[in-house]
PDB file of N, CA and C in Angstrom:
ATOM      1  N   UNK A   1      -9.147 -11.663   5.960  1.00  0.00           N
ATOM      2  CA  UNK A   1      -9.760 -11.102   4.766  1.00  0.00           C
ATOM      3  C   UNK A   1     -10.330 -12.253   3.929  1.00  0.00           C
ATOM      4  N   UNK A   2     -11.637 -11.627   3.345  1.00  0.00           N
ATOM      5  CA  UNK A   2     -11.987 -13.372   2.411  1.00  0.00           C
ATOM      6  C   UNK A   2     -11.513 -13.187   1.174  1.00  0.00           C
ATOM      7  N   UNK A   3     -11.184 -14.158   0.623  1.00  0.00           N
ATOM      8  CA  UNK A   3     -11.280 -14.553  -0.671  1.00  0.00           C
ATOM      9  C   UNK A   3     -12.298 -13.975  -2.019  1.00  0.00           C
ATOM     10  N   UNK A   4     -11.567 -13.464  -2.977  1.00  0.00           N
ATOM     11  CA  UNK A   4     -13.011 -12.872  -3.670  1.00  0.00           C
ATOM     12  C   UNK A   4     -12.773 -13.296  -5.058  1.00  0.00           C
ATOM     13  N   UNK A   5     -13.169 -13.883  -5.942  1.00  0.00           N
ATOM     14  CA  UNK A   5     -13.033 -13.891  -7.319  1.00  0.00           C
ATOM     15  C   UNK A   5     -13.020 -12.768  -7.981  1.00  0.00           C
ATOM     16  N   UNK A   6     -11.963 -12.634  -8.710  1.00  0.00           N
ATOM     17  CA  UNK A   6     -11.903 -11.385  -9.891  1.00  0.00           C
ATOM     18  C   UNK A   6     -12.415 -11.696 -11.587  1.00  0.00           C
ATOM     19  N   UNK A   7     -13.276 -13.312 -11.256  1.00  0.00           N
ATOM     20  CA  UNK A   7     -13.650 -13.036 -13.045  1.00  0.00           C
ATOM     21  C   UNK A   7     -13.123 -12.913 -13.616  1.00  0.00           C
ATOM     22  N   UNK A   8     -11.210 -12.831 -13.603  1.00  0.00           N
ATOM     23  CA  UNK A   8     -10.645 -12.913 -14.687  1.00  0.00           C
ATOM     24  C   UNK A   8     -10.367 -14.495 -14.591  1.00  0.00           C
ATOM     25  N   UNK A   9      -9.566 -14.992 -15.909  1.00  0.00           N
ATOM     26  CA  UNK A   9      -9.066 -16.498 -16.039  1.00  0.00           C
ATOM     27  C   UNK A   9      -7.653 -16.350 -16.597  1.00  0.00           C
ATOM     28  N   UNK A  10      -7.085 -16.969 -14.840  1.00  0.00           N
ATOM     29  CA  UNK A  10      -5.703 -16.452 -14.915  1.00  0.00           C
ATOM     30  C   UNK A  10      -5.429 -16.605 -16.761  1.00  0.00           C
ATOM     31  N   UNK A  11      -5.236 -17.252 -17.301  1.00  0.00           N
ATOM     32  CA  UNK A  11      -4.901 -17.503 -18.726  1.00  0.00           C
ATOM     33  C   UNK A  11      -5.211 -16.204 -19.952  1.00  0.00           C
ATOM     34  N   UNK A  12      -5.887 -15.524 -19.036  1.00  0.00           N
ATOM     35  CA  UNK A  12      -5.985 -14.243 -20.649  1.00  0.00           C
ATOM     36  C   UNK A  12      -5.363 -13.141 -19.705  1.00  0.00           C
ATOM     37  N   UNK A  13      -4.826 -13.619 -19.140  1.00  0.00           N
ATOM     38  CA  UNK A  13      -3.538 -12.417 -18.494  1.00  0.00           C
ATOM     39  C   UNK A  13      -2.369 -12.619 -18.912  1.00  0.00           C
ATOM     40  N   UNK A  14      -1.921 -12.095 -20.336  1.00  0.00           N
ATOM     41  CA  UNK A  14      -0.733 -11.590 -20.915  1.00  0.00           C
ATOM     42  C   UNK A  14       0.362 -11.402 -19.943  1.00  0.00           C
ATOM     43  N   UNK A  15       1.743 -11.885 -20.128  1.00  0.00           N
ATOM     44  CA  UNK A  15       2.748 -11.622 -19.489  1.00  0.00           C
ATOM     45  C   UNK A  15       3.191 -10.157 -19.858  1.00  0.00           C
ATOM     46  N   UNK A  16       3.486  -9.724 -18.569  1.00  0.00           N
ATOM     47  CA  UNK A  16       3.933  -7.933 -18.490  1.00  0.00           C
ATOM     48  C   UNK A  16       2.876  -7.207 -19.033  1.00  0.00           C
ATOM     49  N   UNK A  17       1.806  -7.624 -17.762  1.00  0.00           N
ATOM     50  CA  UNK A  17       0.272  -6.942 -18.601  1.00  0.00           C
ATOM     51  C   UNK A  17      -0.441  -6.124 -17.126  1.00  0.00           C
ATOM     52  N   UNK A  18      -1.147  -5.204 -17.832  1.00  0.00           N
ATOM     53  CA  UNK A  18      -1.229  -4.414 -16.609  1.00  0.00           C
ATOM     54  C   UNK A  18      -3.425  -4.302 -16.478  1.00  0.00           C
ATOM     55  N   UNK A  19      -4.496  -4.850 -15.639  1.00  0.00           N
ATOM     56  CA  UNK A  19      -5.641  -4.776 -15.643  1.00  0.00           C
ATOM     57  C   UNK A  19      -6.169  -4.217 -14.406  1.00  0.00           C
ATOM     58  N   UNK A  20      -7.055  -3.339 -14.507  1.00  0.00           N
ATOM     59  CA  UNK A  20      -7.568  -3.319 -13.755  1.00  0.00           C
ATOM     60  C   UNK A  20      -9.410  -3.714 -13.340  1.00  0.00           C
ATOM     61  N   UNK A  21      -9.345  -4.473 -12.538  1.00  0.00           N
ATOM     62  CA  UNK A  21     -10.748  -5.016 -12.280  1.00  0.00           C
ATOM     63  C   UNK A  21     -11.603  -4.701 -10.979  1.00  0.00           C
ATOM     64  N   UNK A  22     -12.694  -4.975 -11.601  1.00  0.00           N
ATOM     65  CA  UNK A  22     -13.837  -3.955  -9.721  1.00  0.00           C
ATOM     66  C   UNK A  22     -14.236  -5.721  -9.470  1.00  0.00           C
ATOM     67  N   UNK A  23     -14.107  -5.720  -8.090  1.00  0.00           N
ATOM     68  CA  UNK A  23     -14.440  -6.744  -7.163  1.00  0.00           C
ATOM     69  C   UNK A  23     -15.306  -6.510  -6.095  1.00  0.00           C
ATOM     70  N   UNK A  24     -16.339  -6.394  -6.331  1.00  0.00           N
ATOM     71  CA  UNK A  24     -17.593  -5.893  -5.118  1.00  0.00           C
ATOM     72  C   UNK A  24     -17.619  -4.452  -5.659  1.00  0.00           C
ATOM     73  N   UNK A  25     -17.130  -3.685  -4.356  1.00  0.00           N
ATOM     74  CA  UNK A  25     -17.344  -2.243  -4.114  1.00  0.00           C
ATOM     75  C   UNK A  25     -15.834  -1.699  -4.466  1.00  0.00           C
ATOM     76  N   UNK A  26     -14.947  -2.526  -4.964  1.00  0.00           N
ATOM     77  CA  UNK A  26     -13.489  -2.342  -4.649  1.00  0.00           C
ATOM     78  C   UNK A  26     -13.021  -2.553  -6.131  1.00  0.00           C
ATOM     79  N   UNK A  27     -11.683  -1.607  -6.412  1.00  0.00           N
ATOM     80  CA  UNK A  27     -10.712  -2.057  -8.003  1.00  0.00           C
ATOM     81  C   UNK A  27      -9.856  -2.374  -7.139  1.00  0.00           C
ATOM     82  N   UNK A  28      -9.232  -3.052  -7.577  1.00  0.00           N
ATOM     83  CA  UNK A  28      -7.709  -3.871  -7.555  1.00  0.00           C
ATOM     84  C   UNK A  28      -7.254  -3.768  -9.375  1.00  0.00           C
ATOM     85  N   UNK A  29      -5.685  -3.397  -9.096  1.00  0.00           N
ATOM     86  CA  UNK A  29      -5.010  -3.928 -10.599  1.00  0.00           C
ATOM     87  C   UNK A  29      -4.208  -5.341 -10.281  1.00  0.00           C
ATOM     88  N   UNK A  30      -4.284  -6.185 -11.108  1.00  0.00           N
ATOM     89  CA  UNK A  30      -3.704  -7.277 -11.623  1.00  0.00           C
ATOM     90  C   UNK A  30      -2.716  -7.043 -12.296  1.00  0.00           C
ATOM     91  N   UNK A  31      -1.588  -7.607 -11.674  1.00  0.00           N
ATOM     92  CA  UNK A  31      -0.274  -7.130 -12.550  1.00  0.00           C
ATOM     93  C   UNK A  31       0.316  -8.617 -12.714  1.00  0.00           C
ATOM     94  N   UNK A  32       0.526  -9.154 -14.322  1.00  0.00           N
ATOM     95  CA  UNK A  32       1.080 -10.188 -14.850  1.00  0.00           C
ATOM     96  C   UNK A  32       2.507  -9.955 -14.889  1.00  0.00           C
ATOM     97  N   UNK A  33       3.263 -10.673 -14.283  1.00  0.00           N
ATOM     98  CA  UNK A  33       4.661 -10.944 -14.791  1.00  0.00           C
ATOM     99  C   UNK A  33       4.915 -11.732 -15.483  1.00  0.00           C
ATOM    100  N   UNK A  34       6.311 -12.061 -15.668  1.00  0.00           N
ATOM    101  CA  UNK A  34       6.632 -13.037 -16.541  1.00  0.00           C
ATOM    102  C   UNK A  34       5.980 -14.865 -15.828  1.00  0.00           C
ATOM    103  N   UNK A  35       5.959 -14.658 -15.228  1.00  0.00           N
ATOM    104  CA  UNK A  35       5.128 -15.884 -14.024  1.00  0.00           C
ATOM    105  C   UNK A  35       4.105 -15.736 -13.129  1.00  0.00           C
ATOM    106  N   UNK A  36       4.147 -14.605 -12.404  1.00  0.00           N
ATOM    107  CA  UNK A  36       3.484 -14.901 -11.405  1.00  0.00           C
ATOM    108  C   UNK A  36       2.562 -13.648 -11.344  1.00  0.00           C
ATOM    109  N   UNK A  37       1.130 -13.649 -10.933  1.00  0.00           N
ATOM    110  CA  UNK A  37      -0.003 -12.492 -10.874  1.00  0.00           C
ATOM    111  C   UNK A  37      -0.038 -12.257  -9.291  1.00  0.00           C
ATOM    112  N   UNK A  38       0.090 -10.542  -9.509  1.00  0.00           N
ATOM    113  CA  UNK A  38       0.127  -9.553  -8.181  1.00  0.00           C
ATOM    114  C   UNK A  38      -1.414  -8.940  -8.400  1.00  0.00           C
ATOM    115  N   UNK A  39      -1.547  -8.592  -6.902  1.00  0.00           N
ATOM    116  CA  UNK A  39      -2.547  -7.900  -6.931  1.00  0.00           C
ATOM    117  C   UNK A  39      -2.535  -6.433  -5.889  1.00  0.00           C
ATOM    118  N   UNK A  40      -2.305  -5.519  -6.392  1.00  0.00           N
ATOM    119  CA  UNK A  40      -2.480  -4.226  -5.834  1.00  0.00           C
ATOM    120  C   UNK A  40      -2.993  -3.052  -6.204  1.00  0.00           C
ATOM    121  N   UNK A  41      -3.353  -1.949  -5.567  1.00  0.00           N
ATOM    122  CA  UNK A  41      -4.439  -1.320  -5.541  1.00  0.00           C
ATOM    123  C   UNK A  41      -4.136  -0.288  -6.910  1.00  0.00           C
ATOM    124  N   UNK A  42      -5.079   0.113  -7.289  1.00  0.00           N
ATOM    125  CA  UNK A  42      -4.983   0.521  -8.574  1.00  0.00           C
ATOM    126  C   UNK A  42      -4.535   2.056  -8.755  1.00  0.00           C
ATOM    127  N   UNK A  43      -4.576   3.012  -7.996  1.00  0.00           N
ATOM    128  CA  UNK A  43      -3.967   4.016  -8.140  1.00  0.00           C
ATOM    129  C   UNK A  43      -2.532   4.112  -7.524  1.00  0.00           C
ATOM    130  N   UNK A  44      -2.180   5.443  -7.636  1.00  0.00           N
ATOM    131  CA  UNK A  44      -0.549   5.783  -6.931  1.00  0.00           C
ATOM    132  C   UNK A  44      -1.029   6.399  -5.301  1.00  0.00           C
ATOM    133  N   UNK A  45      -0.423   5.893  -4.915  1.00  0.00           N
ATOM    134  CA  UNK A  45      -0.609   6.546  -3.008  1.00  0.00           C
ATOM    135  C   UNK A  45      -0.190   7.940  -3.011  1.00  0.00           C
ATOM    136  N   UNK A  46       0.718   8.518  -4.140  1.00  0.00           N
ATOM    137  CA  UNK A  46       0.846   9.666  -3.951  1.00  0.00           C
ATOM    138  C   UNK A  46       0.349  10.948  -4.172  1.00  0.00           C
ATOM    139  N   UNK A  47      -0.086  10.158  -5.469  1.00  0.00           N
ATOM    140  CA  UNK A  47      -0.718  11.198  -6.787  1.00  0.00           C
ATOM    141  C   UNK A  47      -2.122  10.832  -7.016  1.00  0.00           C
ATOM    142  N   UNK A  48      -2.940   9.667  -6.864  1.00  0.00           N
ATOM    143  CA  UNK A  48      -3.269   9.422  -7.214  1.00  0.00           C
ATOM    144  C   UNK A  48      -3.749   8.988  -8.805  1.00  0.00           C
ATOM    145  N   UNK A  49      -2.639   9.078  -9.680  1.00  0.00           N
ATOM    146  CA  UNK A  49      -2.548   8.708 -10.519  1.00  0.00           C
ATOM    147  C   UNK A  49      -3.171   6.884 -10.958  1.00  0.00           C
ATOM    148  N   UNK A  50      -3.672   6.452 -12.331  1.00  0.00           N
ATOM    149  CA  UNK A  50      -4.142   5.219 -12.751  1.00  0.00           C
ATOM    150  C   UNK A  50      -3.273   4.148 -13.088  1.00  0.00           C
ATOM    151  N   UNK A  51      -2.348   3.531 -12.265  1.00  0.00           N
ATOM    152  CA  UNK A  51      -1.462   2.782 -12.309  1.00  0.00           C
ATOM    153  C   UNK A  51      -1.563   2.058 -13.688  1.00  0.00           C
ATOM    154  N   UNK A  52      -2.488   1.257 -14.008  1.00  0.00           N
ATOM    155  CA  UNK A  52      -2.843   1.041 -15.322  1.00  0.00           C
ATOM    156  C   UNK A  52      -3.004   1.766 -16.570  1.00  0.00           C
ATOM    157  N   UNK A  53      -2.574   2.614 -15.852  1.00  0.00           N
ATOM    158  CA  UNK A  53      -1.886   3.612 -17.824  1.00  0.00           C
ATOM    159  C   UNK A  53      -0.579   4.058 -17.208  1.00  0.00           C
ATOM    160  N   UNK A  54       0.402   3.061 -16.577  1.00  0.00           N
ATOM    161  CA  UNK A  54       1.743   3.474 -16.417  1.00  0.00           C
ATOM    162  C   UNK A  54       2.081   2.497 -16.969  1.00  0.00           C
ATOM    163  N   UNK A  55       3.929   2.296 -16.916  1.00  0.00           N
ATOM    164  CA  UNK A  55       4.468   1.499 -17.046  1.00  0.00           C
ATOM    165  C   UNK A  55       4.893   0.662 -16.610  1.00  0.00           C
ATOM    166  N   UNK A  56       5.032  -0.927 -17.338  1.00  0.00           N
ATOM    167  CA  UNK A  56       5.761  -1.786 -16.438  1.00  0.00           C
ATOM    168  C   UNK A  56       6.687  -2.329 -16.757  1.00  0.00           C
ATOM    169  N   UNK A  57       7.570  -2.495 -16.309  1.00  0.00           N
ATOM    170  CA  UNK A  57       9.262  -3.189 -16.864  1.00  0.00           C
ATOM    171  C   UNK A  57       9.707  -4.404 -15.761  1.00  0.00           C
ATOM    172  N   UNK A  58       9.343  -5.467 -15.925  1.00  0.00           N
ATOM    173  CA  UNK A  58       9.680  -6.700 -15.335  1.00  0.00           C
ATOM    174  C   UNK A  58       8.565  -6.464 -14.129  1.00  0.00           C
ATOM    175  N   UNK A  59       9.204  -6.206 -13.131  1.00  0.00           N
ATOM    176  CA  UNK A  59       8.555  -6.263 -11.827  1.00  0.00           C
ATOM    177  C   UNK A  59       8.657  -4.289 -11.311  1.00  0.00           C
ATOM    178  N   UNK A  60       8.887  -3.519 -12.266  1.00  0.00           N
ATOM    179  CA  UNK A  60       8.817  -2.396 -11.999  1.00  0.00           C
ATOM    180  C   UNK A  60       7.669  -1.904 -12.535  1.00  0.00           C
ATOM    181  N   UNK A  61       6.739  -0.985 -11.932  1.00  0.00           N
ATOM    182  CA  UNK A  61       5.812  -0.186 -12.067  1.00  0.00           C
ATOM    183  C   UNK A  61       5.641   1.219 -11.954  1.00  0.00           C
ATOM    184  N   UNK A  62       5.727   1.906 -13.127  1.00  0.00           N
ATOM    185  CA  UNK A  62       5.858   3.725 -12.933  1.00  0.00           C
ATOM    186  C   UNK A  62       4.690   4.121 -13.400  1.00  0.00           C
ATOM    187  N   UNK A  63       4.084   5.137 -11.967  1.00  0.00           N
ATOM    188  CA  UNK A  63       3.099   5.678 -12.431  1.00  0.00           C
ATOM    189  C   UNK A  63       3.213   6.887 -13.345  1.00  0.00           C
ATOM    190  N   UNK A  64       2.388   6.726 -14.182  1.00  0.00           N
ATOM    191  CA  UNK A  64       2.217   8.017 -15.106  1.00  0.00           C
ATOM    192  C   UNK A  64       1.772   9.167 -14.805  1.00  0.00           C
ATOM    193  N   UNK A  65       1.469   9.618 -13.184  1.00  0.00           N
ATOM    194  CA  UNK A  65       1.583  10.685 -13.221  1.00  0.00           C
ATOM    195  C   UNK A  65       2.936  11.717 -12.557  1.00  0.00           C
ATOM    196  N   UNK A  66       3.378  11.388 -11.619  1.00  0.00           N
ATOM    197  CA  UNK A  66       4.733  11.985 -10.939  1.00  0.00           C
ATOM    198  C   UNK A  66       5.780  10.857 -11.426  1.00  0.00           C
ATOM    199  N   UNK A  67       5.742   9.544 -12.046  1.00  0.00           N
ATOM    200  CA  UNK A  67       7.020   9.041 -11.862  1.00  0.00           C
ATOM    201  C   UNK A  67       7.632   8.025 -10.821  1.00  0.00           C
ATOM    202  N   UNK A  68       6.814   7.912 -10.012  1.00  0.00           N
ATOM    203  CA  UNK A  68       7.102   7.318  -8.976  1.00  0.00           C
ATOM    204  C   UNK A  68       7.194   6.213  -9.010  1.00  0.00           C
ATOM    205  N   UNK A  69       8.168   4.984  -8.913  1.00  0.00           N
ATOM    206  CA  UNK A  69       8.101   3.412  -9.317  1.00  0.00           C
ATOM    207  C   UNK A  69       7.773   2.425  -8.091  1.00  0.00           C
ATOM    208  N   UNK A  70       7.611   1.994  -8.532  1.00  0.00           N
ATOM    209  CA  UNK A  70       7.590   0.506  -7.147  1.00  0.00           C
ATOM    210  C   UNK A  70       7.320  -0.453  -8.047  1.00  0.00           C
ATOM    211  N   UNK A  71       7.752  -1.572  -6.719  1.00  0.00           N
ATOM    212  CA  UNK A  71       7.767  -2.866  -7.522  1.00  0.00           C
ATOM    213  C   UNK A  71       6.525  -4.015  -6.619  1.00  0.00           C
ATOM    214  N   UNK A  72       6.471  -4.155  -7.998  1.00  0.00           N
ATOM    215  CA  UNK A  72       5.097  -5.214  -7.490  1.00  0.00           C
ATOM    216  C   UNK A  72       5.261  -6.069  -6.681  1.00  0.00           C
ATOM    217  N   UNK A  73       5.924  -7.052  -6.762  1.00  0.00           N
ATOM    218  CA  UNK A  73       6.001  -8.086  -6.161  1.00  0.00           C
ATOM    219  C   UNK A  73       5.739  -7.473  -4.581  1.00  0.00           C
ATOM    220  N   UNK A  74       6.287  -6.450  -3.986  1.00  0.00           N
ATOM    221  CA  UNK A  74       6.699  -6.381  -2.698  1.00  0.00           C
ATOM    222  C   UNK A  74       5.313  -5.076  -2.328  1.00  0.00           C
ATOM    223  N   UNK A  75       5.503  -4.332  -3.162  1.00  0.00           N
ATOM    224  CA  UNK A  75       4.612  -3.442  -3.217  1.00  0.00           C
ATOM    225  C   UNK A  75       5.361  -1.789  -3.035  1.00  0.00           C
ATOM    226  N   UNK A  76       6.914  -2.082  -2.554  1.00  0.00           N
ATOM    227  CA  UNK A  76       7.712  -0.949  -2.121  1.00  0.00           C
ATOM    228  C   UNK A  76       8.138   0.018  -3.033  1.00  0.00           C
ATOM    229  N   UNK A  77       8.735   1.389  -2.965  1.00  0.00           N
ATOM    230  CA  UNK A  77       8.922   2.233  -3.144  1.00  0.00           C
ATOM    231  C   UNK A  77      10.719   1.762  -3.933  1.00  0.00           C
ATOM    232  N   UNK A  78      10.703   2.326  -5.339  1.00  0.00           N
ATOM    233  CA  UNK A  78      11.768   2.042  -5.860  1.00  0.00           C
ATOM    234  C   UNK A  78      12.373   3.403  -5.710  1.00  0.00           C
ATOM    235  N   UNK A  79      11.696   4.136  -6.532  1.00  0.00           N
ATOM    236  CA  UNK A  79      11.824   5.890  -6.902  1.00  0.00           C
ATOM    237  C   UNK A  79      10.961   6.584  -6.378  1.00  0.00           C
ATOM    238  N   UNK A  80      11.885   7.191  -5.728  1.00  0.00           N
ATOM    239  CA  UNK A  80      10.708   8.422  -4.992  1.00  0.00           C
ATOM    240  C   UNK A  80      10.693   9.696  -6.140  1.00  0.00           C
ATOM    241  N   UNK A  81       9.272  10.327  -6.785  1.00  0.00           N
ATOM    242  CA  UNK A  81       9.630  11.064  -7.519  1.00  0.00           C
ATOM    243  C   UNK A  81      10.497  12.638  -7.457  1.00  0.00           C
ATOM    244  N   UNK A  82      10.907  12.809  -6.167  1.00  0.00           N
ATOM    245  CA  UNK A  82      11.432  14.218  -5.644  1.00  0.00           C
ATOM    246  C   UNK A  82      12.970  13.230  -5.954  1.00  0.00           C
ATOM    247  N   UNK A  83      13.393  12.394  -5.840  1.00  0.00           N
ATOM    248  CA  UNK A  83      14.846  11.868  -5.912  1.00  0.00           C
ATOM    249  C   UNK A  83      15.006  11.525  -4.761  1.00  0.00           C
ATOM    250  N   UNK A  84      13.940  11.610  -3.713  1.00  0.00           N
ATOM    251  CA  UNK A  84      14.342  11.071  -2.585  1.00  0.00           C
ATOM    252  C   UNK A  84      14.513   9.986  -1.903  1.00  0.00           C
ATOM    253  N   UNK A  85      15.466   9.221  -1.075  1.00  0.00           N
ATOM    254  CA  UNK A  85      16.577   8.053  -1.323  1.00  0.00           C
ATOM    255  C   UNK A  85      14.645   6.877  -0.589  1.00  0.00           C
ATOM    256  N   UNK A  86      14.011   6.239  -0.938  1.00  0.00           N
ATOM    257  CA  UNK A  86      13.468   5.450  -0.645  1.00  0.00           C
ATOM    258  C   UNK A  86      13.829   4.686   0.725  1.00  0.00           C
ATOM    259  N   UNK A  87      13.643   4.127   1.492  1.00  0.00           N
ATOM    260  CA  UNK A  87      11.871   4.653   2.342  1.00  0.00           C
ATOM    261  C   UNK A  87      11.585   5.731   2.721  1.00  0.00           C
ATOM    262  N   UNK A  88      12.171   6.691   3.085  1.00  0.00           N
ATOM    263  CA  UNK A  88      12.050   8.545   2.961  1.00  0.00           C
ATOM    264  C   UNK A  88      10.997   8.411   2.243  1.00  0.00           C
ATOM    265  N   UNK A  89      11.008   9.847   2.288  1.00  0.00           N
ATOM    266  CA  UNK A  89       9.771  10.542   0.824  1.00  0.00           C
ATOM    267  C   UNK A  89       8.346  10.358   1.551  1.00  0.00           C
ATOM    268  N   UNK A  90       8.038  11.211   0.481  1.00  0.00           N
ATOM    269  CA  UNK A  90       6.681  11.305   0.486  1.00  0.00           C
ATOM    270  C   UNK A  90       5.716  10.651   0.083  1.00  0.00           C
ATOM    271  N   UNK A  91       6.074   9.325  -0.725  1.00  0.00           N
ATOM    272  CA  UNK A  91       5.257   8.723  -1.276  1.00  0.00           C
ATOM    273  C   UNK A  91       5.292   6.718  -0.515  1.00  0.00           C
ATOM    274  N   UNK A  92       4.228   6.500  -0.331  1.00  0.00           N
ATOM    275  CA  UNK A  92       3.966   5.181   0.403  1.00  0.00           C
ATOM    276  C   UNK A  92       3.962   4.211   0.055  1.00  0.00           C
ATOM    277  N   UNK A  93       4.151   2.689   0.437  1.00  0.00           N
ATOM    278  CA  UNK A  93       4.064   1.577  -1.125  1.00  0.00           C
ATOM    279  C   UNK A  93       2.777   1.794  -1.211  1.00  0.00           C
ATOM    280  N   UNK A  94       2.642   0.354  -2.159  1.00  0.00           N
ATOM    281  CA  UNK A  94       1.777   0.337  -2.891  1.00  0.00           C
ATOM    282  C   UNK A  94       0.935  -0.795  -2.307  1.00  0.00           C
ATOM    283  N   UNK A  95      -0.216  -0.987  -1.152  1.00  0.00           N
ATOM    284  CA  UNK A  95      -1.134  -1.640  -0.919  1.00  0.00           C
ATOM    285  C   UNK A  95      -1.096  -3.319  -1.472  1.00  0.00           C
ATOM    286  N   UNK A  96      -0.419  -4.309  -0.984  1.00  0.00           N
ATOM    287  CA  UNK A  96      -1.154  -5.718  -2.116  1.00  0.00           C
ATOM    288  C   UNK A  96      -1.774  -6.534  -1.426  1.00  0.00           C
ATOM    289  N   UNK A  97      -2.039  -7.385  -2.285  1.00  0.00           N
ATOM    290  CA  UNK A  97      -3.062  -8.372  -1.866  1.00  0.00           C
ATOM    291  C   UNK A  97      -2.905  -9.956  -2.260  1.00  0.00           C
ATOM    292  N   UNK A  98      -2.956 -10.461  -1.259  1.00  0.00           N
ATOM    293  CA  UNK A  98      -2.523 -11.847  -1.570  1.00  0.00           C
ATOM    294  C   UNK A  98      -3.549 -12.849  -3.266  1.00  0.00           C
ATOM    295  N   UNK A  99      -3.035 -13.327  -3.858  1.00  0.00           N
ATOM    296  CA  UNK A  99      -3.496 -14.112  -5.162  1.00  0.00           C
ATOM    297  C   UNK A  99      -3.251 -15.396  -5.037  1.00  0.00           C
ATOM    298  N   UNK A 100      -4.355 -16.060  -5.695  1.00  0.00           N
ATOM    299  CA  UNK A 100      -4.528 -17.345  -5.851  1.00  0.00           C
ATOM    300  C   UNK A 100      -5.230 -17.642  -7.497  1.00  0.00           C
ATOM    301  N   UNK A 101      -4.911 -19.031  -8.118  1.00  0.00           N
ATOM    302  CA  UNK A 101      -5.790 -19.278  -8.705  1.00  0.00           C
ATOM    303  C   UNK A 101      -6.559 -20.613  -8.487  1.00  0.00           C
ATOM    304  N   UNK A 102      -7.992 -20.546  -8.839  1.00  0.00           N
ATOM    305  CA  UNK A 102      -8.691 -21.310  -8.437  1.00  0.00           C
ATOM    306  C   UNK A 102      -9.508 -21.717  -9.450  1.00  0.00           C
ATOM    307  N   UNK A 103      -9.293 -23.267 -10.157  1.00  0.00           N
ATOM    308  CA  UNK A 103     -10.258 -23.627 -11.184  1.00  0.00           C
ATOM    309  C   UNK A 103      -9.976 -22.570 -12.219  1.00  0.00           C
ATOM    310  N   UNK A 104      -8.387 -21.892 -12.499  1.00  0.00           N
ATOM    311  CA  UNK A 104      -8.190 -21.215 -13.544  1.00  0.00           C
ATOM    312  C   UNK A 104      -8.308 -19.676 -13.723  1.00  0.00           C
ATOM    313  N   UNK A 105      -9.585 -19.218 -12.575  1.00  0.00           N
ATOM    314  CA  UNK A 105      -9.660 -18.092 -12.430  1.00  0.00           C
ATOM    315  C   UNK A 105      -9.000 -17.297 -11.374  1.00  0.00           C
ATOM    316  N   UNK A 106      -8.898 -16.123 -11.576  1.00  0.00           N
ATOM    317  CA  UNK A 106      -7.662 -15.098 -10.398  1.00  0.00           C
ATOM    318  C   UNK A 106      -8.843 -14.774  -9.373  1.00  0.00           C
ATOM    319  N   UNK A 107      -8.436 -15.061  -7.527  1.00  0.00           N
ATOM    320  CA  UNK A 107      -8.971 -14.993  -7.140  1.00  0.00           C
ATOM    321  C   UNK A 107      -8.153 -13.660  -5.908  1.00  0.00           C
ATOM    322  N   UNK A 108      -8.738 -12.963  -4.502  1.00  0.00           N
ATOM    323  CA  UNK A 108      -7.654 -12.140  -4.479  1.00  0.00           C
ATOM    324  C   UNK A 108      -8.305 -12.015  -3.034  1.00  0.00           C
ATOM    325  N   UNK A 109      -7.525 -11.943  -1.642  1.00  0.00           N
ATOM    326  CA  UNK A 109      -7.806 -11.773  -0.531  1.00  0.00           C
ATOM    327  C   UNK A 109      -7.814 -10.466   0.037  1.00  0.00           C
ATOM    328  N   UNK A 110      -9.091  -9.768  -0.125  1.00  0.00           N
ATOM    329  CA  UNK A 110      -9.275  -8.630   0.048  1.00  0.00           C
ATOM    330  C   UNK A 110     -10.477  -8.156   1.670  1.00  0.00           C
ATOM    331  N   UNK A 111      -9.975  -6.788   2.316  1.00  0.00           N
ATOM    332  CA  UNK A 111     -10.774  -6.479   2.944  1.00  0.00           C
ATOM    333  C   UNK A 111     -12.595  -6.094   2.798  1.00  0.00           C
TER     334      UNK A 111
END
């Protein structure tokens, strides 16, 4: 996969901050932790819900529409929103993508 600049500069990415940015033909969300920037796909695999109007709590991510959490870093399934015991369920991780920064800006290895 190549390399693509996202135009952001890692530096105006707020810790425990949630963006989403279009890269070509493609969004990716940018998810700031307390250190380190993830990059995965911007809706929920289940619901399709806007990951970026959910919540985030450290390295946890709940989408706002069913509930469903995962965690960034890995991209996996925390909470399945039926209660069902994870990797079960109906709902899939969450797509990521390898990050770099380069000369300051977030760059992101995408198909």
């Amino acid at each position: 996969m190549p390399w693509k600049t996202t135009g952001v500069a890692a530096g105006t990415l707020a810790p425990d901050s949630l963006r989403e940015v279009g890269v070509g033909s493609s969004s990716i969300l940018l998810v700031k932790g307390a250190e380190e920037i993830h990059a995965v796909d911007p809706y929920c695999p289940h619901a399709g819900g806007v990951l970026a109007e959910g919540v985030l709590d450290g390295s946890r991510l709940t989408c706002p529409v069913h509930s469903a959490v995962f965690e960034t870093g890995t991209g996996r399934v925390l909470e399945d929103p039926f209660g069902i015991q994870p990797p079960e369920g109906g709902v899939r991780p969450l797509t990521r993508y390898p990050v770099r920064v380069v000369d300051g800006v977030v760059e992101a290895d995408l198909p």
